[in-house]
N, C-alpha and C. Protein backbone atom coordinates (compact mmCIF):
# COMPACT_ATOMS: atom_id res chain seq x y z
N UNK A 1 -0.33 4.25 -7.48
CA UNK A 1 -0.59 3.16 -8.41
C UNK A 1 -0.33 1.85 -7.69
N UNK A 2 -1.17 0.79 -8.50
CA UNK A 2 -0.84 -0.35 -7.53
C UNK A 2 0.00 -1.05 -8.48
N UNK A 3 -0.04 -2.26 -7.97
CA UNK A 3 0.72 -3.33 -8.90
C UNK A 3 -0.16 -3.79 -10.16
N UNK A 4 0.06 -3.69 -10.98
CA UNK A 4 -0.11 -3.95 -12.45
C UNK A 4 -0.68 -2.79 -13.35
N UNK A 5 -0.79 -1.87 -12.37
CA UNK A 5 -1.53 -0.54 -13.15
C UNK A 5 -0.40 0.15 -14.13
N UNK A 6 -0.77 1.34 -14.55
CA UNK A 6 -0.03 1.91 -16.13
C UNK A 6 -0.82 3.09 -16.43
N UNK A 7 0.30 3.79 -16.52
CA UNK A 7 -0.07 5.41 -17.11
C UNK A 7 0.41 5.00 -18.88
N UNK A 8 -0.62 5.19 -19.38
CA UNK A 8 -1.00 5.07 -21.14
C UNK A 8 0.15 6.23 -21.69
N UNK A 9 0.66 5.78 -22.79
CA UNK A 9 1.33 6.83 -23.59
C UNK A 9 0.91 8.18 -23.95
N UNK A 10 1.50 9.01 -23.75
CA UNK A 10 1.06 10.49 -23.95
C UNK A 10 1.74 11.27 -24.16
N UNK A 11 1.46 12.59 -24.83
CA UNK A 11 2.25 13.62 -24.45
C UNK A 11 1.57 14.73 -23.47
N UNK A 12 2.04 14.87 -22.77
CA UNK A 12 1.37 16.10 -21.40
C UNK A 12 0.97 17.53 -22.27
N UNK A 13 0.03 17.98 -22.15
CA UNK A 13 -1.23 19.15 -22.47
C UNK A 13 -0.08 20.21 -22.79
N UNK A 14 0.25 21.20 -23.86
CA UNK A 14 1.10 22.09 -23.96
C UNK A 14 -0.02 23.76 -23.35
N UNK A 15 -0.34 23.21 -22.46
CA UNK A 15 -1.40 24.44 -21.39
C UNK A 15 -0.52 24.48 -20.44
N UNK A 16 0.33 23.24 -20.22
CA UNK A 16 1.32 23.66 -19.07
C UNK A 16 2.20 24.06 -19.53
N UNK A 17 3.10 25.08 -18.66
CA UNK A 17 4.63 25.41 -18.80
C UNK A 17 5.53 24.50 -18.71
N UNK A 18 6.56 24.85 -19.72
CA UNK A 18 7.59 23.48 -19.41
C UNK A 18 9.01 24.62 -18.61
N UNK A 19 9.52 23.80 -17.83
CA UNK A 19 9.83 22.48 -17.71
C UNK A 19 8.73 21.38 -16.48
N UNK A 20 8.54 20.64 -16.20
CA UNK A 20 7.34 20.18 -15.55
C UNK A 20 8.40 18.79 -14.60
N UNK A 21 7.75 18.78 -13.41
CA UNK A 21 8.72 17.76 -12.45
C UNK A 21 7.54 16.59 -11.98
N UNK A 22 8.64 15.34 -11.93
CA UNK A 22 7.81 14.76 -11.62
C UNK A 22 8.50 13.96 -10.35
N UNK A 23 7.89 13.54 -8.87
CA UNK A 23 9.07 13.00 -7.64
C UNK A 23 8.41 11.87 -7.89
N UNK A 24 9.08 10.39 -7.31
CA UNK A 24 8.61 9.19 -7.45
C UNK A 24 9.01 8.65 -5.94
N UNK A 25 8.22 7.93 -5.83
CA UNK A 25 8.37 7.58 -4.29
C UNK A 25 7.99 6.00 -3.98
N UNK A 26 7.83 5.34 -2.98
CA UNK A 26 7.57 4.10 -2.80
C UNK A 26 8.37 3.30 -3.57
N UNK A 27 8.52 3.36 -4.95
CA UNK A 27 9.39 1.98 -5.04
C UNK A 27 10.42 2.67 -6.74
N UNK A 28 11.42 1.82 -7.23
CA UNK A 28 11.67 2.30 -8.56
C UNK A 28 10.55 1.81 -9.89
N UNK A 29 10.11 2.69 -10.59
CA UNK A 29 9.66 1.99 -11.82
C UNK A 29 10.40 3.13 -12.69
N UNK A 30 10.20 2.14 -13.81
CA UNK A 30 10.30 3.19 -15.47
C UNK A 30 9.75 3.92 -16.01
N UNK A 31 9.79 5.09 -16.61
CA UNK A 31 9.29 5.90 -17.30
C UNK A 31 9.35 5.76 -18.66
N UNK A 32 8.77 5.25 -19.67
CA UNK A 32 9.07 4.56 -21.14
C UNK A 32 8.85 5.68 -22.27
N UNK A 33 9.78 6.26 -22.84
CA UNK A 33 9.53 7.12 -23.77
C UNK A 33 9.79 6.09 -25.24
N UNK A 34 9.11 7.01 -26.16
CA UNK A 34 8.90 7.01 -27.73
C UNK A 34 7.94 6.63 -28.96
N UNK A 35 8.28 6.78 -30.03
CA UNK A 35 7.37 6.98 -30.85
C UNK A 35 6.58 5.82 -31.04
N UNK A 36 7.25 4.62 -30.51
CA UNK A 36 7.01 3.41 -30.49
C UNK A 36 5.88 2.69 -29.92
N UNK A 37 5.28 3.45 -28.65
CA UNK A 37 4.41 3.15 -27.91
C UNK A 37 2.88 2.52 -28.21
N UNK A 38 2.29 1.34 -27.70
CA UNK A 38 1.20 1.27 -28.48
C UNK A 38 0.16 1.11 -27.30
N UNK A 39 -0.88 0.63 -27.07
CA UNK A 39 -2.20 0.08 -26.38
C UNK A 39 -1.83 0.99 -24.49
N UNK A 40 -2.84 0.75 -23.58
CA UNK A 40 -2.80 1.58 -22.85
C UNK A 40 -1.63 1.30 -22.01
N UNK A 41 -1.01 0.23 -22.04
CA UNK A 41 0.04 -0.13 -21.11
C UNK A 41 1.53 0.49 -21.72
N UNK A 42 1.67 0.90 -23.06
CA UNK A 42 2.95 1.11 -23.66
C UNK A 42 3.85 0.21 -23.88
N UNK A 43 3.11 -0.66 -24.89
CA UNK A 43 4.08 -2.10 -24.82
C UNK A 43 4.65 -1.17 -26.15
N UNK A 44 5.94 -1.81 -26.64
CA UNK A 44 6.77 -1.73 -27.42
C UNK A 44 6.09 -2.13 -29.15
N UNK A 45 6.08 -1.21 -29.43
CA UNK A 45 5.65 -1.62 -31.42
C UNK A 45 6.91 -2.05 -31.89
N UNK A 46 7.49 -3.23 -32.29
CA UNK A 46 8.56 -3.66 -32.63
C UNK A 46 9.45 -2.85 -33.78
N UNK A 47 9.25 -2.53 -34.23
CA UNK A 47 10.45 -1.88 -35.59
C UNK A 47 11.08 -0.31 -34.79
N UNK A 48 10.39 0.34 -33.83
CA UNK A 48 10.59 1.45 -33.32
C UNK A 48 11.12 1.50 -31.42
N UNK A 49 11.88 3.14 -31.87
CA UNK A 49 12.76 2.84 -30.85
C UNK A 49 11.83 3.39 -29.17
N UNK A 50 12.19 2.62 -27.94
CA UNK A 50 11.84 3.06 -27.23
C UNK A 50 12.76 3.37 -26.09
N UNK A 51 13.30 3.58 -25.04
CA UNK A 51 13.70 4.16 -24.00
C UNK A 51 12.89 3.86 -22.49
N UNK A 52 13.39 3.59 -21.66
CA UNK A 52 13.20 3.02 -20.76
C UNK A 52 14.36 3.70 -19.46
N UNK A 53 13.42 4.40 -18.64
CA UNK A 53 14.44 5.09 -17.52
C UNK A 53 14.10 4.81 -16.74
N UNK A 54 15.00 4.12 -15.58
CA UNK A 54 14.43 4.01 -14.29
C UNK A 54 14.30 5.13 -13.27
N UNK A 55 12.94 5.52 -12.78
CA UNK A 55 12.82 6.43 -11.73
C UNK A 55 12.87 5.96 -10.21
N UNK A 56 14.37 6.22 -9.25
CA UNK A 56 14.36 5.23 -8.57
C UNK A 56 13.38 6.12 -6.98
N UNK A 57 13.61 5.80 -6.35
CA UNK A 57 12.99 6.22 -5.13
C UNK A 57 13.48 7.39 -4.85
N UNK A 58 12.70 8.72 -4.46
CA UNK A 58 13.25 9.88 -3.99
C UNK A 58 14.08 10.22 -5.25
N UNK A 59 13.57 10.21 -6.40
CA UNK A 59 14.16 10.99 -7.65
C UNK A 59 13.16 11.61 -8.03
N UNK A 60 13.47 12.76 -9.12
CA UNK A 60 12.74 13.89 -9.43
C UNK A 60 13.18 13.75 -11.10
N UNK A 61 12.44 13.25 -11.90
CA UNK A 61 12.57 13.68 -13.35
C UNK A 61 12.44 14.90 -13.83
N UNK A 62 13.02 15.70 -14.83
CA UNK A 62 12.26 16.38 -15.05
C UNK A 62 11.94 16.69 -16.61
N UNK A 63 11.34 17.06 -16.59
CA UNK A 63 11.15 17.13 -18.70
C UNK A 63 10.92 18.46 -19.46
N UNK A 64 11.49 18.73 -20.28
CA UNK A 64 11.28 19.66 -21.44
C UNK A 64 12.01 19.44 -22.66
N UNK A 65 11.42 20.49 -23.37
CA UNK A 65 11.96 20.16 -24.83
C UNK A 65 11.79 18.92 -25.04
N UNK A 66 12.10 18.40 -26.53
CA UNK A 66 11.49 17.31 -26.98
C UNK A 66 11.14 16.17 -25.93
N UNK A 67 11.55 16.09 -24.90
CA UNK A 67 11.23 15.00 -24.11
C UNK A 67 9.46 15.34 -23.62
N UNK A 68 9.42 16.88 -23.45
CA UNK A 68 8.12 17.21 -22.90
C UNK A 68 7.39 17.45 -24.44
N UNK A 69 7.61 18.00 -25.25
CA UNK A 69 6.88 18.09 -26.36
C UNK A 69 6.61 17.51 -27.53
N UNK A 70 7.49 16.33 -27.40
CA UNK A 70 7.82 15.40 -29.04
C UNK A 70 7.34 14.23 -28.39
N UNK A 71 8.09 13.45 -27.63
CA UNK A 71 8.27 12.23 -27.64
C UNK A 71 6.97 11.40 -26.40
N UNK A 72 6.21 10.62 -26.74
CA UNK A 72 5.45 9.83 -26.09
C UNK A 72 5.92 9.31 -24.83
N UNK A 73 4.90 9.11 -24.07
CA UNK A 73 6.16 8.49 -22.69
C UNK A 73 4.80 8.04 -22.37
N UNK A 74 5.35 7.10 -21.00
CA UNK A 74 4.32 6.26 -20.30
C UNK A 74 5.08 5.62 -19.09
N UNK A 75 4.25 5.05 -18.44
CA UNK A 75 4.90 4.41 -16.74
C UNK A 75 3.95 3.10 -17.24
N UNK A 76 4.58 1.78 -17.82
CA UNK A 76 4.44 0.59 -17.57
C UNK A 76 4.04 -0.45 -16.69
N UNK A 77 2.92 -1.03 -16.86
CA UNK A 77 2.68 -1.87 -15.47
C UNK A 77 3.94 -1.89 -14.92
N UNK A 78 3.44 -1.47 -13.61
CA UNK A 78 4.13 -1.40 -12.10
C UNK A 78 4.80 -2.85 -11.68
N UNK A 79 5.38 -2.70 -11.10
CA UNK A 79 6.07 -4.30 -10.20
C UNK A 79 5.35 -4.38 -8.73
N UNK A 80 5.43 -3.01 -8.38
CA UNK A 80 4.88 -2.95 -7.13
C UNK A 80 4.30 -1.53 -6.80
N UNK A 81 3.74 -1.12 -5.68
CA UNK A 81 3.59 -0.04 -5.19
C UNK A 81 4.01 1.37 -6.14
N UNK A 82 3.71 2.35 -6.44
CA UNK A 82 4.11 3.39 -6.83
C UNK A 82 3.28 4.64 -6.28
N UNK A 83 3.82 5.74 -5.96
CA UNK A 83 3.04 7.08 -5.88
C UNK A 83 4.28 7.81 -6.31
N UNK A 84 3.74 8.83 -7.49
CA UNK A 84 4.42 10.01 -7.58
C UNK A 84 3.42 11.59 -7.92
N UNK A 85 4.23 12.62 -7.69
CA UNK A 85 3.56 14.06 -7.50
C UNK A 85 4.60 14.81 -8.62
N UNK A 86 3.51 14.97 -9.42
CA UNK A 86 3.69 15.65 -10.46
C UNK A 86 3.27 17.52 -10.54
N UNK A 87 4.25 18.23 -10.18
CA UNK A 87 4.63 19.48 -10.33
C UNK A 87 4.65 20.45 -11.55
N UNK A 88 3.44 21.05 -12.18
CA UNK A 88 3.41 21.80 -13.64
C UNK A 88 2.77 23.37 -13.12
N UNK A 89 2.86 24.43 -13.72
CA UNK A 89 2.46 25.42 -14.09
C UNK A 89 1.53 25.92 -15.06
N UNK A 90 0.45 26.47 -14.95
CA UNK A 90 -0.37 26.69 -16.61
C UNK A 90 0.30 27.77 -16.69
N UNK A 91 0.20 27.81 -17.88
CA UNK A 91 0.71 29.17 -18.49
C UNK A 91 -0.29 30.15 -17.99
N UNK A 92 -0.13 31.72 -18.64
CA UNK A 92 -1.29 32.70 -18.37
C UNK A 92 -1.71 32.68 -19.75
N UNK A 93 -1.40 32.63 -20.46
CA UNK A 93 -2.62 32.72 -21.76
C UNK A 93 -3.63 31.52 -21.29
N UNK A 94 -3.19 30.10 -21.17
CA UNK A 94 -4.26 29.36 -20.73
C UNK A 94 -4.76 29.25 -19.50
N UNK A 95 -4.28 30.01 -18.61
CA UNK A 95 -5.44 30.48 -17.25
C UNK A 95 -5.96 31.40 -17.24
N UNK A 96 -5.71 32.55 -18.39
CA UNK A 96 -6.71 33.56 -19.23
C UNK A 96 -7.88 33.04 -19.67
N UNK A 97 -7.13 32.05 -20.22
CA UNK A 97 -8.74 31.34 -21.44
C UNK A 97 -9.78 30.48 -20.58
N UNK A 98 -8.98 29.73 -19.99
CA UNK A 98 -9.84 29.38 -19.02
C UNK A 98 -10.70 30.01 -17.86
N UNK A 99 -10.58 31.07 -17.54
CA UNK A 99 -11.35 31.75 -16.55
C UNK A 99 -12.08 32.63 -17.14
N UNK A 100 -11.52 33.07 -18.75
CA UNK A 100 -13.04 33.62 -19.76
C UNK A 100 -13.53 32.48 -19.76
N UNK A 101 -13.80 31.06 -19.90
CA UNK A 101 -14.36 30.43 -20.15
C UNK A 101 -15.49 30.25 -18.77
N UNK A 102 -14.79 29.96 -17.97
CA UNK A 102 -15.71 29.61 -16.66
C UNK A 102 -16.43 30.88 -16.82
N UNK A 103 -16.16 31.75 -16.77
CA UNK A 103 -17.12 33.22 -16.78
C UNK A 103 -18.34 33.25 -17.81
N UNK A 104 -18.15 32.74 -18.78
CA UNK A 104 -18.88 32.52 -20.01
C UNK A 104 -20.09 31.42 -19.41
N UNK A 105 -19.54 30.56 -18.99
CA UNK A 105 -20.64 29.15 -18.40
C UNK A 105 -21.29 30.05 -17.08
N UNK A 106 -20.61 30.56 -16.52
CA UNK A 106 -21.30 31.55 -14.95
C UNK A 106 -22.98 31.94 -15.99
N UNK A 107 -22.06 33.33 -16.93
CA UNK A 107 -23.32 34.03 -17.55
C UNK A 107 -24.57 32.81 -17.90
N UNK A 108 -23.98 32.21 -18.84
CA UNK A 108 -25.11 30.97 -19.54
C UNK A 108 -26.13 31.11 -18.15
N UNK A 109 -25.02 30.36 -17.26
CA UNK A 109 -26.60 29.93 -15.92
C UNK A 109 -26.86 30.98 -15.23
N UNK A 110 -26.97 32.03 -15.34
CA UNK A 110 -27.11 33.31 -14.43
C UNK A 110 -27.01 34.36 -15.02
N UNK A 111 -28.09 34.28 -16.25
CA UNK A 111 -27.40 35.63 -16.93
C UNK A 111 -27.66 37.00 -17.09
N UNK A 112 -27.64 37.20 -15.54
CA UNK A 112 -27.18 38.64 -14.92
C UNK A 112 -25.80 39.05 -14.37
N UNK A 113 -25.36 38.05 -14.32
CA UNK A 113 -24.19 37.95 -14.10
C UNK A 113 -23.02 38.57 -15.03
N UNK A 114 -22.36 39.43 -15.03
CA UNK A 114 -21.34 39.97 -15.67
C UNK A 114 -20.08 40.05 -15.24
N UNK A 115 -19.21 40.18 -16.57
CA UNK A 115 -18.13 39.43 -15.85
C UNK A 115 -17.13 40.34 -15.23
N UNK A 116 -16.09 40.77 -14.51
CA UNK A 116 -15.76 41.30 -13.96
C UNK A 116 -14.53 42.38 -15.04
N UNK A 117 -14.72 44.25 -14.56
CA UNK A 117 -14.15 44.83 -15.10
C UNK A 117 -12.78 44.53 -14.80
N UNK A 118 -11.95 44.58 -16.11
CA UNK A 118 -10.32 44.54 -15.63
C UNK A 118 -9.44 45.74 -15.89
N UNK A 119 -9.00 46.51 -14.91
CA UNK A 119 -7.96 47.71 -15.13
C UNK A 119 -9.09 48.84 -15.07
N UNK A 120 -10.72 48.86 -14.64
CA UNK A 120 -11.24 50.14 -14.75
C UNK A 120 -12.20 50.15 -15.70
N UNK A 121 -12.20 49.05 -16.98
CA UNK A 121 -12.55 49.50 -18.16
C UNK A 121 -13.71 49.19 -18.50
């Protein structure tokens, strides 16, 4: 990220496994959680509470439970420089569903194509 950029409020896809890591590197910024969050930058909705953590250089957040599943979060225009590498798992039910799915779009365009037996059957 550069300077003035912003990761928008969200909550991260429950397709991933929690707990989910995130390393931050190049410089410290904040990570802004709560319900409070508004427009793509995560400015503060005044009556509600927000949270503000600094992620400093060579730290590793990590999140679950309500932090990964409840609460909104966002990375605030930058001050300066930022890169971080974000570390998640899909679950197997959703890398199940997803690879029936790709298989499903295969057939559509090729449909001789069948999809592959599993266990023999």
């Amino acid at each position: 990220m550069m300077k003035n950029d912003a990761i928008s409020p969200h909550i991260d896809d429950h397709a991933f496994d929690r707990p989910f890591f995130t390393v931050s590197m190049l410089s410290q910024q904040p990570i802004r959680f709560g319900a409070g969050l508004t427009g793509p930058t995560g400015q503060r909705d005044g009556g509600k509470p927000t949270l503000d953590i600094p992620l400093p250089r060579r730290s590793i957040l990590t999140l679950d439970g309500n932090g990964a599943d409840l609460a909104r979060h966002c990375v605030p225009c930058v001050l300066s420089r930022r890169m971080s590498i974000t570390l998640r798992r899909m679950g197997r039910s959703s890398a199940r569903a997803i690879e029936r799915e790709a298989w499903m779009i295969a057939a559509k365009k090729r449909p001789l194509l069948a999809a592959p037996k599993l266990n023999g059957r």
